[in-house]
C-alpha atoms as a PDB file:
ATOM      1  CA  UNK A   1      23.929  37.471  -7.663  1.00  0.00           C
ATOM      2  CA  UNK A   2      21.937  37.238 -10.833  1.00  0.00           C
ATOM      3  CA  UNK A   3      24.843  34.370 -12.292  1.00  0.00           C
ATOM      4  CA  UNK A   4      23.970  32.370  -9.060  1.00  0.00           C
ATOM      5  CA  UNK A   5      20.785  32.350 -10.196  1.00  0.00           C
ATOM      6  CA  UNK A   6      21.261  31.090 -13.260  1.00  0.00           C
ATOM      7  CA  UNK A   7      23.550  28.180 -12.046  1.00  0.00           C
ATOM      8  CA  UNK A   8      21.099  26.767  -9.863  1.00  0.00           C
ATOM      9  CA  UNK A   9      19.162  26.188 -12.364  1.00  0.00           C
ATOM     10  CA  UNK A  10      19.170  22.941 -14.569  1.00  0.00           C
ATOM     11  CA  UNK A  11      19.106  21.116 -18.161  1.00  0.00           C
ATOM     12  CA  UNK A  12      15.558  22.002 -18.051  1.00  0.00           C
ATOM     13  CA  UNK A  13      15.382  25.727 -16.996  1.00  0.00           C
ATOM     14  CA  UNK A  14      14.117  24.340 -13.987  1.00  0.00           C
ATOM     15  CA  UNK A  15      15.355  25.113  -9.825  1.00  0.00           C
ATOM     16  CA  UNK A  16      16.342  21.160  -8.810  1.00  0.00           C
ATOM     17  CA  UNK A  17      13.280  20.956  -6.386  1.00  0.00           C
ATOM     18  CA  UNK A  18      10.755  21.853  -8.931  1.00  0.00           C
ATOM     19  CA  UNK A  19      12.042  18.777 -11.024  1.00  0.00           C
ATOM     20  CA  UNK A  20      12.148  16.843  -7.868  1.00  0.00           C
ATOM     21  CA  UNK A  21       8.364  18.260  -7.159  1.00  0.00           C
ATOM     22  CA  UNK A  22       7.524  17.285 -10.922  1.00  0.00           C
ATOM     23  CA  UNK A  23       8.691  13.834 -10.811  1.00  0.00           C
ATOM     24  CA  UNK A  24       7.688  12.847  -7.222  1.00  0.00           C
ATOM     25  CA  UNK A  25       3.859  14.248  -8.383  1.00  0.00           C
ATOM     26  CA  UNK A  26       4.342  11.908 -11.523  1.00  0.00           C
ATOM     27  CA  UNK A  27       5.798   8.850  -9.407  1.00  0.00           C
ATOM     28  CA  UNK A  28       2.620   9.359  -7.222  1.00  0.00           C
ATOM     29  CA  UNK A  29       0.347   8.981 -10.544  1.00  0.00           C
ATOM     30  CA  UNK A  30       1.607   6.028 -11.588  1.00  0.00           C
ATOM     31  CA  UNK A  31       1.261   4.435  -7.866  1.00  0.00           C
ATOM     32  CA  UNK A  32      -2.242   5.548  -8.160  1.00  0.00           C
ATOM     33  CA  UNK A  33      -3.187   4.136 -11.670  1.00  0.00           C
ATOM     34  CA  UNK A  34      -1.702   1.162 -10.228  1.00  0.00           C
ATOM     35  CA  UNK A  35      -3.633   1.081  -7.454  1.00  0.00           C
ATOM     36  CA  UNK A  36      -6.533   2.031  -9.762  1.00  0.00           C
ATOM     37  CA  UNK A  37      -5.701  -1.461 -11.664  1.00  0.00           C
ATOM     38  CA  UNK A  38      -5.828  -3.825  -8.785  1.00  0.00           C
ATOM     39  CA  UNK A  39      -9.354  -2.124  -6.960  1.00  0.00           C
ATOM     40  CA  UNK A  40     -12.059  -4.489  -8.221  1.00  0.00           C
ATOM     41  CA  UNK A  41     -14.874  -1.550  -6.571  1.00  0.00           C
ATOM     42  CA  UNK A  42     -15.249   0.714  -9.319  1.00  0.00           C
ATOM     43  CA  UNK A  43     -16.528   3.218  -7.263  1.00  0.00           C
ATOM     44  CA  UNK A  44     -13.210   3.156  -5.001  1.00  0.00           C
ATOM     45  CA  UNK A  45     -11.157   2.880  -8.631  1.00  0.00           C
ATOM     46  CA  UNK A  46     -12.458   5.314 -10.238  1.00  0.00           C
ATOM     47  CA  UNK A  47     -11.416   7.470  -6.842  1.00  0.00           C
ATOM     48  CA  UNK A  48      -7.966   6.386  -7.584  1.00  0.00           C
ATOM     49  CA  UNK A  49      -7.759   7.272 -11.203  1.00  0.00           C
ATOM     50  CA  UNK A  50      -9.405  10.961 -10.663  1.00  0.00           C
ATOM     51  CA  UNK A  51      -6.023  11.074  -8.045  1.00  0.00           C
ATOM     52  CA  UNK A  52      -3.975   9.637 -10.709  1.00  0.00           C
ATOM     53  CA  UNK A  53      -5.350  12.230 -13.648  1.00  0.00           C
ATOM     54  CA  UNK A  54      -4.799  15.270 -10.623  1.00  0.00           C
ATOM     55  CA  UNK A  55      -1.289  14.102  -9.875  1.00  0.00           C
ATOM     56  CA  UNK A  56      -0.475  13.891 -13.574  1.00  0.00           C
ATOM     57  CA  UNK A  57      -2.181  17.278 -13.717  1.00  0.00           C
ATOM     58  CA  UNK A  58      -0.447  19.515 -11.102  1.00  0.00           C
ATOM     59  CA  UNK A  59       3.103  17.516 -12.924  1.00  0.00           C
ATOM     60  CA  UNK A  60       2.396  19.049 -16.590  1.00  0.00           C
ATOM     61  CA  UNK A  61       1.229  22.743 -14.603  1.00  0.00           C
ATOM     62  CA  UNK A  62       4.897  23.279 -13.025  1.00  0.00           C
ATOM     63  CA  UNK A  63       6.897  22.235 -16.272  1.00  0.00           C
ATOM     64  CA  UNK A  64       7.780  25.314 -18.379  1.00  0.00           C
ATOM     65  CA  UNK A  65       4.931  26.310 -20.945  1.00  0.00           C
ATOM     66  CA  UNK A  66       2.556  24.004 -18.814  1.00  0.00           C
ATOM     67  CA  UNK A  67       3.674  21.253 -20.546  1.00  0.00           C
ATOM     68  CA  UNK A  68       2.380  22.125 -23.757  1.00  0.00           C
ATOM     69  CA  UNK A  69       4.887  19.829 -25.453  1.00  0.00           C
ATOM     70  CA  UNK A  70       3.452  17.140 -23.939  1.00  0.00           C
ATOM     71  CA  UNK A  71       0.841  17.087 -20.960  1.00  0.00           C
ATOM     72  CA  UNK A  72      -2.449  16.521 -23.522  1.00  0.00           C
ATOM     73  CA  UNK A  73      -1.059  13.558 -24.452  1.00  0.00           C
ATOM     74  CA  UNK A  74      -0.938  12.544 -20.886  1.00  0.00           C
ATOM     75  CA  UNK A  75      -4.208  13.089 -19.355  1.00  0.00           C
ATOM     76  CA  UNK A  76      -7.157  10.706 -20.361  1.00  0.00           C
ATOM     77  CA  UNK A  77      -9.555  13.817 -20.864  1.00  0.00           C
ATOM     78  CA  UNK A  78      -7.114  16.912 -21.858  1.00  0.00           C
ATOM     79  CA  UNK A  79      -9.892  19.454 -20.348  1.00  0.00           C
ATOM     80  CA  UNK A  80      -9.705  17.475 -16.890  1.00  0.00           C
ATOM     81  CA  UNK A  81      -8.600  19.652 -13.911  1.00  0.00           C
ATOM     82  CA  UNK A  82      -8.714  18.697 -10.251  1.00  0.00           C
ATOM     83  CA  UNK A  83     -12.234  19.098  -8.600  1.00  0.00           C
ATOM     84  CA  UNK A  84     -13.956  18.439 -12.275  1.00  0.00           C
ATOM     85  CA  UNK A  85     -14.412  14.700 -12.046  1.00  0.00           C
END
């Protein structure tokens, strides 16, 4: 049982749907910054680039150490968590 475990598991460390989670919350960031580019109302632009920063967000939170490698690099404001902006 425990070696079955282990298999599932890949490159990463990570169960295939929590890399599948990761990268369909970071594909869903980058459609949002995009939409974010094309909105000429800021108001409705800025909307899409808090989504954008939450997606990016909850991507870095599920990857082993929280991302520490990487996620501040990521974010626009490294302190920015969903619900602050």
């Amino acid at each position: 049982m425990g070696n079955e475990s282990q298999e599932s598991k890949g490159a990463l460390g990570l169960i295939p749907a929590l890399r599948a989670r990761i990268a369909r919350y970071r594909e869903q960031a980058d459609h949002f910054t995009r939409l974010a580019d094309a909105e000429p109302v800021e108001t409705i632009r800025d909307q899409w680039k808090t989504l954008a920063s939450d997606y990016t967000y909850l991507a870095i939170t599920l990857e082993p150490n929280g991302g520490s490698s990487r996620g501040a690099a990521l974010l626009p404001d490294a302190s920015h968590k969903p619900g602050s902006g």
